[in-house]
Protein backbone atom coordinates (compact mmCIF):
# COMPACT_ATOMS: atom_id res chain seq x y z
CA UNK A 1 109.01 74.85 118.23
CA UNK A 2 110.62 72.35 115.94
CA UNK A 3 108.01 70.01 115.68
CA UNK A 4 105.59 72.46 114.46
CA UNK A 5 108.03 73.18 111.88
CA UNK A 6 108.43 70.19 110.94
CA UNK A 7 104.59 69.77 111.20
CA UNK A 8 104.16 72.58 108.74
CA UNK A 9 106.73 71.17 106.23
CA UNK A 10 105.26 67.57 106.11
CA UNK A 11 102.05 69.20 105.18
CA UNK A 12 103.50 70.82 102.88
CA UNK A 13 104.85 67.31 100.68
CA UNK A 14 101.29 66.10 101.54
CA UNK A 15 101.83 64.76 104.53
CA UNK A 16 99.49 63.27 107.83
CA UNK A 17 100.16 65.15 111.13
CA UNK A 18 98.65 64.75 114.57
CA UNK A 19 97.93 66.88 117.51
CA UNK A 20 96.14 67.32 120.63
CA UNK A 21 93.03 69.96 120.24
CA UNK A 22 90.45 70.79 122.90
CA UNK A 23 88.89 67.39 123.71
CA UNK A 24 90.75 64.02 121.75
CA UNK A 25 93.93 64.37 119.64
CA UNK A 26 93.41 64.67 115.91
CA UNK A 27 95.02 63.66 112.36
CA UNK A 28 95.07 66.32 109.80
CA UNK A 29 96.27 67.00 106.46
CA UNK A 30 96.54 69.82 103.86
CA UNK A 31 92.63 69.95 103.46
CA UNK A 32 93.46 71.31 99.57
CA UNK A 33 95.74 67.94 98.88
CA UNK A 34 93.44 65.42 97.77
CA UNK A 35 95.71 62.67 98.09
CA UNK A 36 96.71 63.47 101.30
CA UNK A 37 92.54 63.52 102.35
CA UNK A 38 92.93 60.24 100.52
CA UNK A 39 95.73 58.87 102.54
CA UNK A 40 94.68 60.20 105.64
CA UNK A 41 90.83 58.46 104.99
CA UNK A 42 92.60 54.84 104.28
CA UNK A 43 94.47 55.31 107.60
CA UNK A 44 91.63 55.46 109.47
CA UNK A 45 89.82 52.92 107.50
CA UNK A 46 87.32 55.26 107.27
CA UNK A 47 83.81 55.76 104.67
CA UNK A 48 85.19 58.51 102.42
CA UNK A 49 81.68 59.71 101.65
CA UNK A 50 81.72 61.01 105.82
CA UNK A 51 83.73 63.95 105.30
CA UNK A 52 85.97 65.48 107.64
CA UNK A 53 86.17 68.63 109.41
CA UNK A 54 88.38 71.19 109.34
CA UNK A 55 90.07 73.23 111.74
CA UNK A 56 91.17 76.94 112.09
CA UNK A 57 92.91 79.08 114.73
CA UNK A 58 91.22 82.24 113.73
CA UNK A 59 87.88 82.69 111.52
CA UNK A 60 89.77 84.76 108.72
CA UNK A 61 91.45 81.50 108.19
CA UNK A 62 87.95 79.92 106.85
CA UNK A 63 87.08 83.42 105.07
CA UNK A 64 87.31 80.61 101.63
CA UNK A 65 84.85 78.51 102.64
CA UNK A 66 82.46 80.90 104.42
CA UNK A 67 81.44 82.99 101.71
CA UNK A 68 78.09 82.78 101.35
CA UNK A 69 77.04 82.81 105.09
CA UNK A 70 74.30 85.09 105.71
CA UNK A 71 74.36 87.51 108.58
CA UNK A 72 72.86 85.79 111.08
CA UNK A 73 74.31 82.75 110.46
CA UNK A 74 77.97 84.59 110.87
CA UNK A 75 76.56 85.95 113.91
CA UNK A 76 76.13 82.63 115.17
CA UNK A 77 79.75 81.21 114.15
CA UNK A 78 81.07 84.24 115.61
CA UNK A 79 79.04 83.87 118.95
CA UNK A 80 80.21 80.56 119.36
CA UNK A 81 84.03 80.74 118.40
CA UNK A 82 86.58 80.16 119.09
CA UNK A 83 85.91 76.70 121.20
CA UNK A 84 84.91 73.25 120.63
CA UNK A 85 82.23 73.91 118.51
CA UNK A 86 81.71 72.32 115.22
CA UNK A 87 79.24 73.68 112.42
CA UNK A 88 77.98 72.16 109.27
CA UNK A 89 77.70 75.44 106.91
CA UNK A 90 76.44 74.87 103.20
CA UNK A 91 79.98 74.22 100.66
CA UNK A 92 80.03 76.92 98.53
CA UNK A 93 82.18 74.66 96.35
CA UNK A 94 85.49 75.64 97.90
CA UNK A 95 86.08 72.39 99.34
CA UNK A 96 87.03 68.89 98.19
CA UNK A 97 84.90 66.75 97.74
CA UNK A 98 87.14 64.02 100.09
CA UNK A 99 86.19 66.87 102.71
CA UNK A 100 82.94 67.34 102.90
CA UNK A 101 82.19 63.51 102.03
CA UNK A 102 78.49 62.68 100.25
CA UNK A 103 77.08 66.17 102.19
CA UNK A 104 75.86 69.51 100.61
CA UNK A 105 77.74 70.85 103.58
CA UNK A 106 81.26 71.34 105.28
CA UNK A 107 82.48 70.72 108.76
CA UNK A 108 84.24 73.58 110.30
CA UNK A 109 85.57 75.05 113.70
CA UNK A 110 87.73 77.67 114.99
CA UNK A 111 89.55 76.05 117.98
CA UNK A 112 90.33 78.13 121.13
CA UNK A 113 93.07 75.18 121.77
CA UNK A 114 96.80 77.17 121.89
CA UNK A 115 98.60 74.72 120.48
CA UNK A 116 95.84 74.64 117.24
CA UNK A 117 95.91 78.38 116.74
CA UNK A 118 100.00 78.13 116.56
CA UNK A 119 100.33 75.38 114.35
CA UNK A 120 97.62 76.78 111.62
CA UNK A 121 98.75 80.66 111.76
CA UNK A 122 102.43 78.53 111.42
CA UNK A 123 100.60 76.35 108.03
CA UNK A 124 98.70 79.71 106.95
CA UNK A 125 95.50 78.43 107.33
CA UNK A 126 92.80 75.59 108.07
CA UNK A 127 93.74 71.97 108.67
CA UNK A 128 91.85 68.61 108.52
CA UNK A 129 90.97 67.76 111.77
CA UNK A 130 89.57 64.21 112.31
CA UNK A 131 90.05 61.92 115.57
CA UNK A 132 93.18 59.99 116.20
CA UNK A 133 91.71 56.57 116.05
CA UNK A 134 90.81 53.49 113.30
CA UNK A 135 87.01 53.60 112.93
CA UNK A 136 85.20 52.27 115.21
CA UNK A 137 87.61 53.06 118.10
CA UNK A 138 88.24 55.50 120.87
CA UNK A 139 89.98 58.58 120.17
CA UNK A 140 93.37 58.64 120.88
CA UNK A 141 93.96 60.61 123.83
CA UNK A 142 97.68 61.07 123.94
CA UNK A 143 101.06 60.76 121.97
CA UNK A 144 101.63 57.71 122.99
CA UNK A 145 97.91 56.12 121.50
CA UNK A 146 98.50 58.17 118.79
CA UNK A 147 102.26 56.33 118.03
CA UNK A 148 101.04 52.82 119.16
CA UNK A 149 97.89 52.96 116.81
CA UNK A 150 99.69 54.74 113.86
CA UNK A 151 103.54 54.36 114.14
CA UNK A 152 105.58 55.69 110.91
CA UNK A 153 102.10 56.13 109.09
CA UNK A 154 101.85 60.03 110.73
CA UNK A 155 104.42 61.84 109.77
CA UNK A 156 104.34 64.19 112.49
CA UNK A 157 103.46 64.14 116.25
CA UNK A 158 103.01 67.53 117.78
CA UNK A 159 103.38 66.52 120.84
CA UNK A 160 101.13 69.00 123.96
CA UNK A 161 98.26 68.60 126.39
CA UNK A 162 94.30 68.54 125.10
CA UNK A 163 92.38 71.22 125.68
CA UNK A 164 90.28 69.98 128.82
CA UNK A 165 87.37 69.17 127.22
CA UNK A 166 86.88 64.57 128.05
CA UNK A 167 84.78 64.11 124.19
CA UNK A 168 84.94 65.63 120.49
CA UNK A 169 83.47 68.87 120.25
CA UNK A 170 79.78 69.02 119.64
CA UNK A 171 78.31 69.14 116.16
CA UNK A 172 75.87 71.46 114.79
CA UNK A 173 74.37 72.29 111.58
CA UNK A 174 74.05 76.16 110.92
CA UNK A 175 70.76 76.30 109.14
CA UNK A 176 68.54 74.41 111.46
CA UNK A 177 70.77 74.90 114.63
CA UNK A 178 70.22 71.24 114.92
CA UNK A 179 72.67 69.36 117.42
CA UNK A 180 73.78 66.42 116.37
CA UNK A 181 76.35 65.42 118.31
CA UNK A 182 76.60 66.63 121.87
């Protein structure tokens, strides 16, 4: 698919892309690019000490940031993946610090969304995945929101359907298998 392609090459030059995953559509960047985390946090308008989460189409793709997961904790990414779940697992000190935010820990999910698998084995690896929206508003929920709210300022639009899911995928953190967002 050309826009993947093209997707893949504007992350590349430290671009913004977007792209439907299982519940809203999402922004991401080159989550090793800290200007591009940089960009992609002023065109949301959003608190740079949040963090952001980042996406995978298959767990080897987060083997980086995982090291240092005990056992049972694997168990429990592994039980749970792929699909729209998020964990917060403790940053090893792989990842920027425009990614995880002001957190000892990192967002991170392995998507079971098609389109999301494709377009990171087509990067090579994880992407940043944070709703298609200014702070403070709805998600975007198709193309079209995601051109009207953003215009020229993504690069990309890899244009398919969501997932199914109607809300972000639920949050939890991996050492007190706390949920913290439903």
């Amino acid at each position: 698919m050309q826009e993947k392609a093209a997707a893949v090459a504007s992350l590349k030059r430290g671009g913004i892309i977007a792209y439907p995953t299982e519940g809203v559509w999402g922004l991401g960047c080159d989550p090793d690019n800290e200007q591009a985390l940089a960009a992609l946090i002023a065109l949301k308008g959003r608190a740079s000490d949040k963090g952001l989460i980042l996406i995978a189409g298959d767990i080897r793709q987060l083997a980086d940031w995982l090291a240092g997961v005990d056992e049972a904790a694997m168990a429990r990414l592994i039980d749970s993946w792929p699909g729209p779940n998020t964990w917060l697992i403790p940053d090893n000190g792989r990842a920027k610090p425009l990614l995880r935010g002001n957190h000892v820990t990192l967002a991170v999910r392995v998507s079971d969304h098609p389109l999301v698998q494709t377009l990171c084995a087509a990067w090579g690896g994880p992407l940043v995945s944070t709703s298609a929206n200014r702070a403070g508003e709805p998600p975007g929920m198709s193309a079209e929101q995601v051109r009207q709210t953003f215009g020229d300022a993504v690069d990309v639009i890899v244009d398919g359907p969501l997932g199914g899911r109607d809300r972000p995928s639920t949050i939890r953190d991996l050492m007190t298998n706390r949920t913290l967002r439903a």
